[in-house]
Protein backbone atom coordinates (compact mmCIF):
# COMPACT_ATOMS: atom_id res chain seq x y z
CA UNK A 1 -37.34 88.89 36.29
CA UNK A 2 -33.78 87.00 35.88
CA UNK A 3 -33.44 85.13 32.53
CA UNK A 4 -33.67 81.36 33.42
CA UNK A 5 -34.25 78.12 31.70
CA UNK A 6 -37.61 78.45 33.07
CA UNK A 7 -38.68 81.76 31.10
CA UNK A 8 -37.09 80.77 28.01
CA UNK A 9 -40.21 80.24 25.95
CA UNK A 10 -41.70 83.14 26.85
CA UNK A 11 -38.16 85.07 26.45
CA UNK A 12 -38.48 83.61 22.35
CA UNK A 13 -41.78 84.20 21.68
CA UNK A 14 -41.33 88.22 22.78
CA UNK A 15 -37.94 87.80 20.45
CA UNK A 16 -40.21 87.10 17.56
CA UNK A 17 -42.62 89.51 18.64
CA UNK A 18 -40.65 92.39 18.90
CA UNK A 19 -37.14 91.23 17.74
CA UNK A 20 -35.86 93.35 20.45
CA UNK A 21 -32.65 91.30 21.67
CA UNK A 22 -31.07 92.01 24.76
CA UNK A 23 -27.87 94.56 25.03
CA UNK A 24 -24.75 92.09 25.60
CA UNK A 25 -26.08 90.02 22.37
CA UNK A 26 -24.02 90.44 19.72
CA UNK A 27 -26.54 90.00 16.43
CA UNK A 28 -23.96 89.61 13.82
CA UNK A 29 -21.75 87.35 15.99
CA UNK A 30 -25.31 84.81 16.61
CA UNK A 31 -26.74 84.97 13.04
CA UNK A 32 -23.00 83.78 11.46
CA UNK A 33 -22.75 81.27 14.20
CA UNK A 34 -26.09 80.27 12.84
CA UNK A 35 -24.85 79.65 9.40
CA UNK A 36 -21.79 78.03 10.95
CA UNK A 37 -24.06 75.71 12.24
CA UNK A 38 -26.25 74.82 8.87
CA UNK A 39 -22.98 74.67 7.14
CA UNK A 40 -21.66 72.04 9.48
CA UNK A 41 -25.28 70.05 8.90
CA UNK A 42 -25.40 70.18 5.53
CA UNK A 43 -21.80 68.73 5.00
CA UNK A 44 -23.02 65.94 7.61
CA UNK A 45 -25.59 65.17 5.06
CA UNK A 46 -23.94 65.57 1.88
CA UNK A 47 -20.59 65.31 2.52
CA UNK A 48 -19.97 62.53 5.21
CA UNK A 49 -16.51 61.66 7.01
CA UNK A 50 -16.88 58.28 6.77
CA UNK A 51 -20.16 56.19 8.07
CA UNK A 52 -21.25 55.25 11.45
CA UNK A 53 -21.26 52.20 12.50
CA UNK A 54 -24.66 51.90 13.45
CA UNK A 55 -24.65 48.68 15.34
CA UNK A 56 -22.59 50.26 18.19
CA UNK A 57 -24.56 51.28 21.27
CA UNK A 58 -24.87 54.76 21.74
CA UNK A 59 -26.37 56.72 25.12
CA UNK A 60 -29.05 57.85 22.26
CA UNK A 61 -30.54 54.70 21.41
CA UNK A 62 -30.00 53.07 25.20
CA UNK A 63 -33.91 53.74 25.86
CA UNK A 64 -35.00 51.86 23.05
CA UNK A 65 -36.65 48.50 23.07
CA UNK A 66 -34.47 45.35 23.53
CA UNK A 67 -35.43 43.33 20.85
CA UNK A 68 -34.61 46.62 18.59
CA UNK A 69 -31.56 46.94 19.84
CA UNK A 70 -30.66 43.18 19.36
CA UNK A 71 -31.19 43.50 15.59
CA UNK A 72 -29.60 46.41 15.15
CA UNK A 73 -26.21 44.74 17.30
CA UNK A 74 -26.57 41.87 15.75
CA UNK A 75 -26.39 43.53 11.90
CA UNK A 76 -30.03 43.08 11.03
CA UNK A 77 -31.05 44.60 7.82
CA UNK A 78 -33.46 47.48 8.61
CA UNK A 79 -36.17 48.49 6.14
CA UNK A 80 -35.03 51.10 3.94
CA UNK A 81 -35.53 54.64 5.15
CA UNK A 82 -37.84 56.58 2.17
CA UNK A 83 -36.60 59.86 1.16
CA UNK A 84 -39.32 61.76 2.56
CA UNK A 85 -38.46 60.20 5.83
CA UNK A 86 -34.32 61.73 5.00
CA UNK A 87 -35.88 64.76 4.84
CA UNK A 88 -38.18 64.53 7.70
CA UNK A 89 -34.62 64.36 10.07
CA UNK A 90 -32.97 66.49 8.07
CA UNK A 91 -35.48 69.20 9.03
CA UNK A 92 -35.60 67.88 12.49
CA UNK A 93 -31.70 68.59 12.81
CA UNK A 94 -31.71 72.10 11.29
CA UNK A 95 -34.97 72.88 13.44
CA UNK A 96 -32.95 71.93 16.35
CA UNK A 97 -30.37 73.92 16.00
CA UNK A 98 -32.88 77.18 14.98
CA UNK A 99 -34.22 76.66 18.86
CA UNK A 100 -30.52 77.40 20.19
CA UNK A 101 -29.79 80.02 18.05
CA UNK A 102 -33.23 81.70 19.52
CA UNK A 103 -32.28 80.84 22.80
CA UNK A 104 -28.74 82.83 22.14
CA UNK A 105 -30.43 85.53 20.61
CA UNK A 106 -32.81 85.66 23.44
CA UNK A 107 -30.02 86.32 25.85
CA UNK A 108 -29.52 83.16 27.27
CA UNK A 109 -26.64 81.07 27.56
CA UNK A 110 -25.73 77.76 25.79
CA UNK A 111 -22.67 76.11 26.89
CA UNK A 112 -20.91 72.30 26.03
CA UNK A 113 -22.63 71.50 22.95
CA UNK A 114 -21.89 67.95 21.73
CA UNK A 115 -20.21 67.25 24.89
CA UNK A 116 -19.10 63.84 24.85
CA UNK A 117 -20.73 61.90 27.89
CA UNK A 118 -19.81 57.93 28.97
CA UNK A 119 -21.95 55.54 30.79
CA UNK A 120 -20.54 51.91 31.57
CA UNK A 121 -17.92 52.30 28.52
CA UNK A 122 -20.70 53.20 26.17
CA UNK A 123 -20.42 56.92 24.96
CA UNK A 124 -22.92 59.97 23.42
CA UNK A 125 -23.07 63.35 23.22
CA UNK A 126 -25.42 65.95 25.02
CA UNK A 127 -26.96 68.41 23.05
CA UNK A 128 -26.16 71.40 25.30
CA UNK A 129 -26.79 72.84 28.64
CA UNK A 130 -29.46 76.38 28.81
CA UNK A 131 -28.56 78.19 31.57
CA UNK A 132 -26.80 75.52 33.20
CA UNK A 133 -29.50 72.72 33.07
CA UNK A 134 -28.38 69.87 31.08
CA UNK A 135 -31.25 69.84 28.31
CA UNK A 136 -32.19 68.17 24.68
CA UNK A 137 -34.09 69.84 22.37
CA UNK A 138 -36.77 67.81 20.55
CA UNK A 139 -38.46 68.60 17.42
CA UNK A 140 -41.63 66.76 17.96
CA UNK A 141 -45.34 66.79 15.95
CA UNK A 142 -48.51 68.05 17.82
CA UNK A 143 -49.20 64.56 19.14
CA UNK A 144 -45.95 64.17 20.68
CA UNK A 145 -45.39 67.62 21.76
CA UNK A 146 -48.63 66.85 23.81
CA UNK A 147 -46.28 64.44 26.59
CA UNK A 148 -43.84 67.41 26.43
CA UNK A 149 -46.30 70.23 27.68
CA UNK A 150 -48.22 67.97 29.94
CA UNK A 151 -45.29 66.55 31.55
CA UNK A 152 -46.52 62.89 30.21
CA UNK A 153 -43.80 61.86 28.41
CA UNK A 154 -41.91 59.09 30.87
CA UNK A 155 -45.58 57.57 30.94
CA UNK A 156 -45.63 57.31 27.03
CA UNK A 157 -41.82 57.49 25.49
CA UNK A 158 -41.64 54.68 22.64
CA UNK A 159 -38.54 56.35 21.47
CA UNK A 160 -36.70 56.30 24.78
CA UNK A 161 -36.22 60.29 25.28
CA UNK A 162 -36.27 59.93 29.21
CA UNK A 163 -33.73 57.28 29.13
CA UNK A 164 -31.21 59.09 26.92
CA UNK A 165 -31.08 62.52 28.96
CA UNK A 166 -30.77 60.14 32.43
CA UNK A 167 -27.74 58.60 30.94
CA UNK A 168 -26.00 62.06 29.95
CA UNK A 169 -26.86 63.43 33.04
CA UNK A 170 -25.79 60.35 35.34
CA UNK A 171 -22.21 60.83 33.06
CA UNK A 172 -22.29 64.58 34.55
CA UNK A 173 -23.71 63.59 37.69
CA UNK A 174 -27.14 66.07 37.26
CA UNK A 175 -30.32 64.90 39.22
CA UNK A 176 -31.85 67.64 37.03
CA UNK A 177 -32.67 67.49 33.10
CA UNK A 178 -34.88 68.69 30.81
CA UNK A 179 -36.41 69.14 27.35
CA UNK A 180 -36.95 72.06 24.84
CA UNK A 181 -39.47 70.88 22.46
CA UNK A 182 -41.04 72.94 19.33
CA UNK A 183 -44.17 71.59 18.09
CA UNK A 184 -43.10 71.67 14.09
CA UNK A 185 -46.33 71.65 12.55
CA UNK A 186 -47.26 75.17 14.62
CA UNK A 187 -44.18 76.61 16.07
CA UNK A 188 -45.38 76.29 19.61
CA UNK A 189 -42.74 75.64 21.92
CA UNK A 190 -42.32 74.14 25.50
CA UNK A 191 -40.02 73.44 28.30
CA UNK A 192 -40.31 70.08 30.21
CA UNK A 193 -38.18 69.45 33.28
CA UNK A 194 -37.72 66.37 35.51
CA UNK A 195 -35.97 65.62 38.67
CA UNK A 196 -34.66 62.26 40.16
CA UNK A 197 -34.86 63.87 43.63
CA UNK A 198 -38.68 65.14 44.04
CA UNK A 199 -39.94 61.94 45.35
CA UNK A 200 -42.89 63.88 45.58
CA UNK A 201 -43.21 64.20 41.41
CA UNK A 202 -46.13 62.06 39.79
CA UNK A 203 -43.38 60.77 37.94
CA UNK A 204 -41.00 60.01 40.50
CA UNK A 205 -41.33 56.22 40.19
CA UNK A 206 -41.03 56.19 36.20
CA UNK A 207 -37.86 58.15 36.36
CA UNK A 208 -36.03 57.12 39.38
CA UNK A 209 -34.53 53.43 38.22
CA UNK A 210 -30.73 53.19 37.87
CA UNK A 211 -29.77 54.20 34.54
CA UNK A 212 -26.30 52.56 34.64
CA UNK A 213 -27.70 49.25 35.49
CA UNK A 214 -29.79 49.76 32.49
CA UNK A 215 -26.68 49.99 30.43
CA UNK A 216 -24.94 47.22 31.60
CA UNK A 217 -28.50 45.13 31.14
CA UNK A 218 -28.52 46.20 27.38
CA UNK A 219 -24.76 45.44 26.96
CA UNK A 220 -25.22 41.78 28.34
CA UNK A 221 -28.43 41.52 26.24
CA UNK A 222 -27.14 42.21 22.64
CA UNK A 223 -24.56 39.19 23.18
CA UNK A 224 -27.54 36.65 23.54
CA UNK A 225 -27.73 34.42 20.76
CA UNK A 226 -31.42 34.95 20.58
CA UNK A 227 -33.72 38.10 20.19
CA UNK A 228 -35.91 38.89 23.60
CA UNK A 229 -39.66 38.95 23.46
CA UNK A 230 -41.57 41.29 21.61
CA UNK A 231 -41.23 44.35 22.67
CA UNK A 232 -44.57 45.35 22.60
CA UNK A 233 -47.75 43.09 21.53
CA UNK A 234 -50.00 44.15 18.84
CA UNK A 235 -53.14 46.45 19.52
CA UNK A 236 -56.43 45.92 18.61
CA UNK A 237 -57.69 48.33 15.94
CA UNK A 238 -60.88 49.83 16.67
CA UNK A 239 -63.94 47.81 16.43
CA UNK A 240 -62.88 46.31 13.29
CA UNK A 241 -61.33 42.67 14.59
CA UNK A 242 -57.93 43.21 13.01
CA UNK A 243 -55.04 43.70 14.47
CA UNK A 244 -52.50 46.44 14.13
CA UNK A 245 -48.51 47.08 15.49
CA UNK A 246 -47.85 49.41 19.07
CA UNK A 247 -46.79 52.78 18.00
CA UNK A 248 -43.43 52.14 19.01
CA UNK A 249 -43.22 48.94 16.89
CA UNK A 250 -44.56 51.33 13.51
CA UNK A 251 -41.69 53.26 13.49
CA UNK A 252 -39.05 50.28 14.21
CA UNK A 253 -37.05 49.15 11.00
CA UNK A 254 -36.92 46.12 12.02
CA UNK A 255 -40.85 45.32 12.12
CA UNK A 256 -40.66 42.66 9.08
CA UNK A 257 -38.10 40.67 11.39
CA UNK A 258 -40.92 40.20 13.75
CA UNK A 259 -44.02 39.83 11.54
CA UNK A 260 -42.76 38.90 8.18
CA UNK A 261 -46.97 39.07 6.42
CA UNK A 262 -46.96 42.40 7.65
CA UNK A 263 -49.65 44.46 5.55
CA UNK A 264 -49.95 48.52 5.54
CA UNK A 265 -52.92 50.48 4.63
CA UNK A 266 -53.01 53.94 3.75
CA UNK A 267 -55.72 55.78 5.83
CA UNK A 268 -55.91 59.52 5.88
CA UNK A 269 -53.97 59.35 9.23
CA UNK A 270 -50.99 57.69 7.47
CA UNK A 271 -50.23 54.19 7.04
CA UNK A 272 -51.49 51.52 9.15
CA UNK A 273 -49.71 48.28 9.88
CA UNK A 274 -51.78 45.25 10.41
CA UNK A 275 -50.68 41.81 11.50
CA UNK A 276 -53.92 40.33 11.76
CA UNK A 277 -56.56 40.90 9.22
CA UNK A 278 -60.14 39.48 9.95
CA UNK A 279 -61.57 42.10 7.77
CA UNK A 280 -60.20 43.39 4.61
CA UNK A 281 -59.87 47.52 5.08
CA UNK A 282 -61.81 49.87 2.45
CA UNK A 283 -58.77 52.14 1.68
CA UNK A 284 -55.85 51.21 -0.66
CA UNK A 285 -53.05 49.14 0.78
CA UNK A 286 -49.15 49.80 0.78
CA UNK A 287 -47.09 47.28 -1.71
CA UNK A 288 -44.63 46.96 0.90
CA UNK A 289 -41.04 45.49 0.52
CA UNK A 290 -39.77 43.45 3.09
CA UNK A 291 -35.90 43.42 4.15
């Protein structure tokens, strides 16, 4: 069979099997591109060219929530990012880049990485295009790869993944996009693929609005002199009569904005942030600092 986006995974997992790459792959030439690569990364970490501004809207952040975007436009202090959390993306980055390499040394191509892409005057950059197919790769953990291999993820996508590949490929003018995800707590690996023209697709209607319109919504929306509604209202958890944020709104920096007594307890899970408290948790809570 032809090497194609769509027997990539199994083309890297019989690279690590055997290590057997294919003829026209020149090893040398792919590993030092590699360490090109981590090079690069590392003096993005430790080494910055200046700072980004990050109030600007990117294509990246254009599926996020409005009222997150609002604060972050309208210079909101965000909470401050813990140094396991640095890590966490710092991993996530060099990850990233290890799935290219593999798909490289698997013998397939990888063309226009960190092409710039524009949508309504606001910009971004692609990761790359497999084999032709505009794609991102997403470093994910086993509850998130989960939307990934099950083709779920425009049902469930707090963190606006679907959103950001539309806009790059609306800048190329693709109809067809997808997603390499590797499951970093196991190494499993996935491809996800959508399509704006099966009408016939489950997710058909979750993927098919206008992604420019979307743009120009967001760019009209930071300029308000208020904040939009909540973005999402907080979930009841369990049985237990309090109440705790969306996962979307957990991972937001900007939660204290919103719900200033904010309280976090640490269950074996990870923390837990409650708005509502009717009855006092039996695990130790989080002393944490507001912004």
């Amino acid at each position: 069979m032809d090497k194609s986006i769509y027997t990539l995974v199994d083309d890297i997992y019989a690279l690590m099997e055997n290590r057997n790459t294919p003829k026209d792959v020149d090893v040398d030439a792919e590993i030092e591109r590699f360490g090109e690569a981590m090079k690069s990364l590392m003096k993005k970490e430790f080494k910055p060219q200046g700072m980004r501004d990050g109030r600007k809207l990117r294509l990246s952040a254009i599926g996020k929530n409005d009222r997150q975007l609002w604060y972050s436009a309208n210079k909101y202090t965000q909470e401050k990012l813990k140094p396991h959390t640095y890590i966490k993306f710092m991993y996530g980055h060099m990850t990233e880049e290890l799935i290219l390499f593999l798909t490289r040394m698997a013998g397939h191509t990888v063309e226009d990485q960190q092409k710039a892409c524009e949508v309504e005057g606001v910009r971004g950059s692609m990761d790359a295009r497999v084999d032709g197919r505009l794609i991102d790769v997403k470093s994910t953990s086993t509850y998130g790869f989960k939307k990934f291999k099950d083709a779920t993820l425009a049902y469930d996508d707090p963190f606006g993944y679907v959103a950001q590949l539309k806009a790059y490929a609306h800048s190329e003018g693709d109809t067809k996009y997808g997603w390499i995800a590797i499951d970093k707590q196991n190494g499993h690996l996935c491809y996800l693929e959508y399509d704006e023209e099966d009408t016939q697709a489950p997710v058909h209607s979750a993927i098919s609005y206008d992604i420019a319109e979307r743009v120009r919504h967001v760019k009209k929306m930071v300029e308000l002199p208020e904040p939009p509604s909540f973005c999402h209202e907080p979930v009841d958890d369990g049985k237990s009569g309090n109440k705790k944020l969306a996962t979307g709104c957990s991972y937001c920096g900007y939660k204290f904005h919103c719900y200033p007594t904010l309280r976090g307890f640490i269950y074996s899970t990870g923390v837990r942030f409650l708005t509502e408290v009717a009855n006092e948790p039996k695990v130790p809570e989080l002393q944490l600092k507001e912004v």
